[in-house]
Protein backbone atom coordinates (compact mmCIF):
# COMPACT_ATOMS: atom_id res chain seq x y z
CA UNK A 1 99.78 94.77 25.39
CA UNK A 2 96.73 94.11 27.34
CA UNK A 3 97.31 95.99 30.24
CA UNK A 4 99.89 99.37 30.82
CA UNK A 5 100.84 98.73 34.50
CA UNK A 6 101.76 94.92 35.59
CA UNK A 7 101.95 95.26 39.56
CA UNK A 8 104.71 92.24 40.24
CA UNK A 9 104.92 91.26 44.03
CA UNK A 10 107.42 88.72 45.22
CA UNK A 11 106.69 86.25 48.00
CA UNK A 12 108.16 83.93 50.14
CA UNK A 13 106.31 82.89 53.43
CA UNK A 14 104.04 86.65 53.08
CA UNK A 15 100.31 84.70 54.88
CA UNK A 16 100.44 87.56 56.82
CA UNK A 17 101.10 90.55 54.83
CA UNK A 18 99.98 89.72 51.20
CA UNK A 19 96.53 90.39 51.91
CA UNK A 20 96.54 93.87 52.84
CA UNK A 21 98.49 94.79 49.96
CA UNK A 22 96.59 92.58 48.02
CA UNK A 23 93.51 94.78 49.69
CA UNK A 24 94.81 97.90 48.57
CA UNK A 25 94.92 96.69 45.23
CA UNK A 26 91.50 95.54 45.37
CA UNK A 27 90.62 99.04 46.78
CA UNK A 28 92.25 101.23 43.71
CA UNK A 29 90.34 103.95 42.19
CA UNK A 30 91.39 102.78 38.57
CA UNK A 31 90.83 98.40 38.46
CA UNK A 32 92.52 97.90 35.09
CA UNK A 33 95.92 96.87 36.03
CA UNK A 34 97.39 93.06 36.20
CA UNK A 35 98.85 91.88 39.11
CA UNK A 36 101.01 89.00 38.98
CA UNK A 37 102.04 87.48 42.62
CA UNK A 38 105.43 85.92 42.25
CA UNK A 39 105.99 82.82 44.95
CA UNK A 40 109.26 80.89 45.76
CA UNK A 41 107.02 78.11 47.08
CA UNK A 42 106.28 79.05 50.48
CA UNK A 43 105.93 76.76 53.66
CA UNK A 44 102.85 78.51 54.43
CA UNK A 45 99.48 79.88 53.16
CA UNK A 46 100.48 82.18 50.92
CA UNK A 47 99.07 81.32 47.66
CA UNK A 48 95.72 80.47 49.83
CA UNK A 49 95.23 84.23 51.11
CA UNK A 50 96.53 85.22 47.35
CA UNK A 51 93.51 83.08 45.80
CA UNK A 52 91.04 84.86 47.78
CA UNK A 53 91.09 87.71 45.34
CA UNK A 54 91.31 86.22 42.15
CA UNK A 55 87.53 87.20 41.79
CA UNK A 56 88.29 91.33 43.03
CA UNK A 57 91.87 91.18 40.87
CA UNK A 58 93.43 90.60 37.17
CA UNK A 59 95.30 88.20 39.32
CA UNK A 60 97.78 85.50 38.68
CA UNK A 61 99.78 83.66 41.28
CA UNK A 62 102.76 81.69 39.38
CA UNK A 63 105.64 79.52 41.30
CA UNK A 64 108.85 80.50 40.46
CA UNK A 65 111.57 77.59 40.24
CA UNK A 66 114.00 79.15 41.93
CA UNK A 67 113.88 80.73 45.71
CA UNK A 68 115.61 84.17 45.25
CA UNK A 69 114.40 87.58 44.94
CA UNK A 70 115.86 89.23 41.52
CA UNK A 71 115.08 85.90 39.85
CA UNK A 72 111.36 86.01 40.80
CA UNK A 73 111.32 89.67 39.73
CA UNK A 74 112.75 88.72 36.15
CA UNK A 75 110.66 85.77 35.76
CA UNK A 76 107.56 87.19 36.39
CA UNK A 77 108.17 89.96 34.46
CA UNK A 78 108.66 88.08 31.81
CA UNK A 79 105.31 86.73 31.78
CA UNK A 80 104.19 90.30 32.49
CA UNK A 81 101.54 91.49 29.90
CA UNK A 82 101.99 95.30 30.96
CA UNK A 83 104.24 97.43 29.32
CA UNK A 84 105.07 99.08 32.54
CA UNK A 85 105.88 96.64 35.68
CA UNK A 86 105.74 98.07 39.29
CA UNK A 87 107.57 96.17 41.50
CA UNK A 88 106.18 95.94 44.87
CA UNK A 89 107.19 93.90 48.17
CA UNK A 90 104.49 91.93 49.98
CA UNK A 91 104.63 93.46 53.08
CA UNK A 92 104.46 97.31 52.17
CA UNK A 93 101.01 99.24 51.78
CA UNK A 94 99.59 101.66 49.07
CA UNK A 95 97.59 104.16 48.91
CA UNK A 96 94.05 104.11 46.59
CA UNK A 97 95.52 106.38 43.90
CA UNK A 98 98.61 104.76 43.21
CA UNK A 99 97.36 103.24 40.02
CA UNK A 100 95.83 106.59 38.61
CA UNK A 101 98.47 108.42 39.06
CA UNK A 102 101.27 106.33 38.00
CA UNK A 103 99.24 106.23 34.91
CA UNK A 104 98.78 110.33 34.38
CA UNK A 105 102.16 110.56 34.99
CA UNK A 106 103.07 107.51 32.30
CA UNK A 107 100.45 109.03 30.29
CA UNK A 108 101.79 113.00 30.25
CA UNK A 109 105.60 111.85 30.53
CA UNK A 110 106.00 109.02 28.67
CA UNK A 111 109.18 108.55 30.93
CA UNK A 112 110.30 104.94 31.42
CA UNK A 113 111.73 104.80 35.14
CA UNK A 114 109.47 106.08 38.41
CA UNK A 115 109.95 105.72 41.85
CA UNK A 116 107.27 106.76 44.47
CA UNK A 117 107.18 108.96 47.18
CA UNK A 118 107.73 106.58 50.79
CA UNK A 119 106.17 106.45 53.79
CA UNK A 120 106.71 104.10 57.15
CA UNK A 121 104.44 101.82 57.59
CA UNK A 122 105.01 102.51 61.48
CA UNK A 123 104.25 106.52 61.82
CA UNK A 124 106.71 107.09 65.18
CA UNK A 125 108.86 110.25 64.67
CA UNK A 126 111.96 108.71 63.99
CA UNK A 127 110.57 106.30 61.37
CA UNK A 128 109.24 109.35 59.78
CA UNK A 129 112.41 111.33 59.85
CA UNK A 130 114.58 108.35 59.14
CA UNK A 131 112.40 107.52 55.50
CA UNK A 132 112.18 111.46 54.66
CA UNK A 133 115.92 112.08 54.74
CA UNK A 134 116.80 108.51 53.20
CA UNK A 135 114.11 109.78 50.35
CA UNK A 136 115.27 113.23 50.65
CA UNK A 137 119.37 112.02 50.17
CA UNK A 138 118.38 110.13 47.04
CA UNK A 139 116.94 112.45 45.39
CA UNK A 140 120.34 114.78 45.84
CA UNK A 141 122.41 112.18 44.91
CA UNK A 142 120.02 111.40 41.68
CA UNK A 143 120.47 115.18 40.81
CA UNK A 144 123.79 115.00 41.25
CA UNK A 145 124.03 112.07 39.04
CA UNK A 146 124.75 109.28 41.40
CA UNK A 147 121.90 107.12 40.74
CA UNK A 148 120.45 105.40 43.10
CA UNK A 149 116.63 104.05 44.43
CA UNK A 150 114.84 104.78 47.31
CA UNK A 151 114.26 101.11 47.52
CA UNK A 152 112.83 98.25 45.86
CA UNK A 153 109.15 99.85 45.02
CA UNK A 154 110.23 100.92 41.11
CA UNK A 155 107.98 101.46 38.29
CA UNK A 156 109.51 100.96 35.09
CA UNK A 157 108.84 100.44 31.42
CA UNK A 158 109.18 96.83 30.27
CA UNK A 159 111.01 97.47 27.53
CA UNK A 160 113.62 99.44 29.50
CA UNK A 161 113.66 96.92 32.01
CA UNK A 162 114.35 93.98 29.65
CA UNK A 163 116.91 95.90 27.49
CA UNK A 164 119.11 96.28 31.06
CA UNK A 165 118.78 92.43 31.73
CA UNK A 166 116.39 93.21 34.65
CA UNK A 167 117.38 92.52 38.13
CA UNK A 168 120.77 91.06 39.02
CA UNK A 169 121.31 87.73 39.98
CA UNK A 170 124.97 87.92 41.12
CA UNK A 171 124.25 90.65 44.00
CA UNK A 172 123.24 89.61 47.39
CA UNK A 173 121.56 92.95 48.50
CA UNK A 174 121.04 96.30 46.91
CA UNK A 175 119.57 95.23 43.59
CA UNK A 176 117.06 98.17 43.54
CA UNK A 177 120.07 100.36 43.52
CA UNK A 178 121.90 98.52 40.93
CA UNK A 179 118.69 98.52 38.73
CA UNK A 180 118.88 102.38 38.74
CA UNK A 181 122.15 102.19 38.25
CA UNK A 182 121.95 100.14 34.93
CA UNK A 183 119.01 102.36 33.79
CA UNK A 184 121.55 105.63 34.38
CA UNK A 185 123.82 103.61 32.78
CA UNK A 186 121.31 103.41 29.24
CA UNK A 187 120.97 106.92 29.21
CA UNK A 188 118.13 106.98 31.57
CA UNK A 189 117.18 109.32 34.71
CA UNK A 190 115.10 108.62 37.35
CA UNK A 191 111.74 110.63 38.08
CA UNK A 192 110.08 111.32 41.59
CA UNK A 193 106.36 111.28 41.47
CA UNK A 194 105.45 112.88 44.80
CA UNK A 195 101.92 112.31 44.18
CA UNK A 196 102.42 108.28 44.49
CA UNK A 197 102.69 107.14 47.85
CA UNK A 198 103.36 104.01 49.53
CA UNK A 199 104.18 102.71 52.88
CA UNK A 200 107.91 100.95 52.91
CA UNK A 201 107.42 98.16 55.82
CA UNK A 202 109.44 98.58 58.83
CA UNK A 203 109.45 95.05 60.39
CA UNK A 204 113.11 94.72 60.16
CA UNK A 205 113.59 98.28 61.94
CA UNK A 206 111.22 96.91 64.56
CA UNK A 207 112.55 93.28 64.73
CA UNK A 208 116.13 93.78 65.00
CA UNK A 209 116.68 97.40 65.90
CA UNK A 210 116.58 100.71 64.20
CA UNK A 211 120.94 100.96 64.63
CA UNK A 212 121.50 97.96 63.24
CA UNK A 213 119.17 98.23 59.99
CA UNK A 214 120.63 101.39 59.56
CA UNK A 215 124.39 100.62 60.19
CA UNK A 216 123.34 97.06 57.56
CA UNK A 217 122.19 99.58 54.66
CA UNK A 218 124.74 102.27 55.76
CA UNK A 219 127.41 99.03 53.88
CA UNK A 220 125.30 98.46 51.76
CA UNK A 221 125.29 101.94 50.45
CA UNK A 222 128.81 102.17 50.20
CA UNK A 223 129.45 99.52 48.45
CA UNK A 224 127.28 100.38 46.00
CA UNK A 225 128.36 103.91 45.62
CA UNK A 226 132.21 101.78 44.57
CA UNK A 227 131.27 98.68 43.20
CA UNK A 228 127.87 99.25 41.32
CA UNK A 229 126.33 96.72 44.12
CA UNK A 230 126.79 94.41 46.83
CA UNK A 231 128.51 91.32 45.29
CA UNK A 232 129.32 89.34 48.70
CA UNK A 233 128.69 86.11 49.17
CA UNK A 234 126.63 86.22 52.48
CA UNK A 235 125.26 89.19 53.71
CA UNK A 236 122.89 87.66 56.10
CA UNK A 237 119.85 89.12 54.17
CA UNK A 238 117.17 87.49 53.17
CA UNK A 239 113.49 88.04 52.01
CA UNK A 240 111.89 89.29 54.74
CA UNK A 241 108.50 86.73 55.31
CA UNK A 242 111.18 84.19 55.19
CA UNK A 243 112.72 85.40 57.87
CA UNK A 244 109.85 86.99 59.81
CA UNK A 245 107.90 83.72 59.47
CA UNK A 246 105.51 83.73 62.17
């Protein structure tokens, strides 16, 4: 393969925070890395703001024919020439040294399932607290054996990924969780790299309330915990620049 990481970011209506992801990306200390931006045909500039850095990026922007988020996952990685894919949502934040270290971990591990270490993207107290002891809970439940994700940022070998069938496309929220779930479920184990940081976006927190976020992934969790994902039919949850669209 031509490249070992494959960033793969998912959009739907993201004008307004694609670009300072797509920034950080531009800004990492290692450049070669693809990064494929996933779009569902958005209403607004998206693919615009994404062109802007097809001269700073191994970047291509590809339409997906289907608006919904596990399917744009699986079809771009599909097209994916890393063996690794790092999935990534438009509207979090990474540090410069993401890509290095991802790699001297892939390099010295030669595991095939990663999740990084979170951060809010809003630094108040109780954001803080709130993503440390979600990230903190995880990783007791993971040594426990109860896989599970600290959410949808996941870097994972391609091979691993395909071999699971990828994302589902029967559950309506959770799908990070089920993802680790599957990978458990193959005989692999998750590993922490505490050295690879991003910033998980808290525009929902901030939009509709910390309580009722929290009570939202609270069922979520369960569910997941009894039935291996959230399978309802409407959960009122939907990709967040869609709904955010300013």
């Amino acid at each position: 393969m031509d490249y070992v990481i494959t960033v793969i970011i998912p959009t739907l209506n993201e004008e307004n925070y694609l670009p300072n992801l797509l920034g950080d990306l531009k800004a990492q200390s290692v450049k070669h890395f693809e990064v494929i931006v996933v779009d569902a045909h958005s209403d607004d500039h998206t693919k615009d703001v994404t062109q802007k850095f097809a001269n700073d990026l191994n970047l291509r922007f590809i339409e997906s024919p289907k608006r919904h988020l596990s399917y744009q996952r699986n079809f771009a990685a599909e097209k994916a020439k890393g063996e690794y894919l790092f999935f990534l949502d438009a509207d979090s934040r990474i540090r410069p040294n993401v890509i290095e270290n991802s790699l001297k971990h892939i390099e010295k591990e030669h595991h095939e399932l990663y999740l990084p270490e979170l951060q809010p993207s809003n630094r108040k107290l109780g954001y803080k607290i709130l993503i440390r002891g979600a990230g903190n809970l995880v990783k007791m439940l993971n040594n426990l054996n109860i896989p599970f994700s600290t959410g949808p940022m996941i870097l994972i070998k391609k091979e691993l990924f395909t071999k699971i069938g990828g994302f589902s496309l029967i559950t309506t929220a959770s799908e990070d969780h089920n993802l680790i779930i599957k990978a458990y479920k193959a005989g692999v184990k998750v590993k922490f790299m505490k050295d690879v940081e991003c910033d998980f976006s808290m525009r929902r927190f901030e939009r509709d309330g910390t309580f009722t976020i929290v009570w939202k992934y609270t069922i979520f969790t369960i569910e997941t915990l009894f039935k291996g994902g959230v399978y309802r039919k409407s959960t009122n949850y939907v990709m967040g620049g869609q709904e955010y669209k300013q």
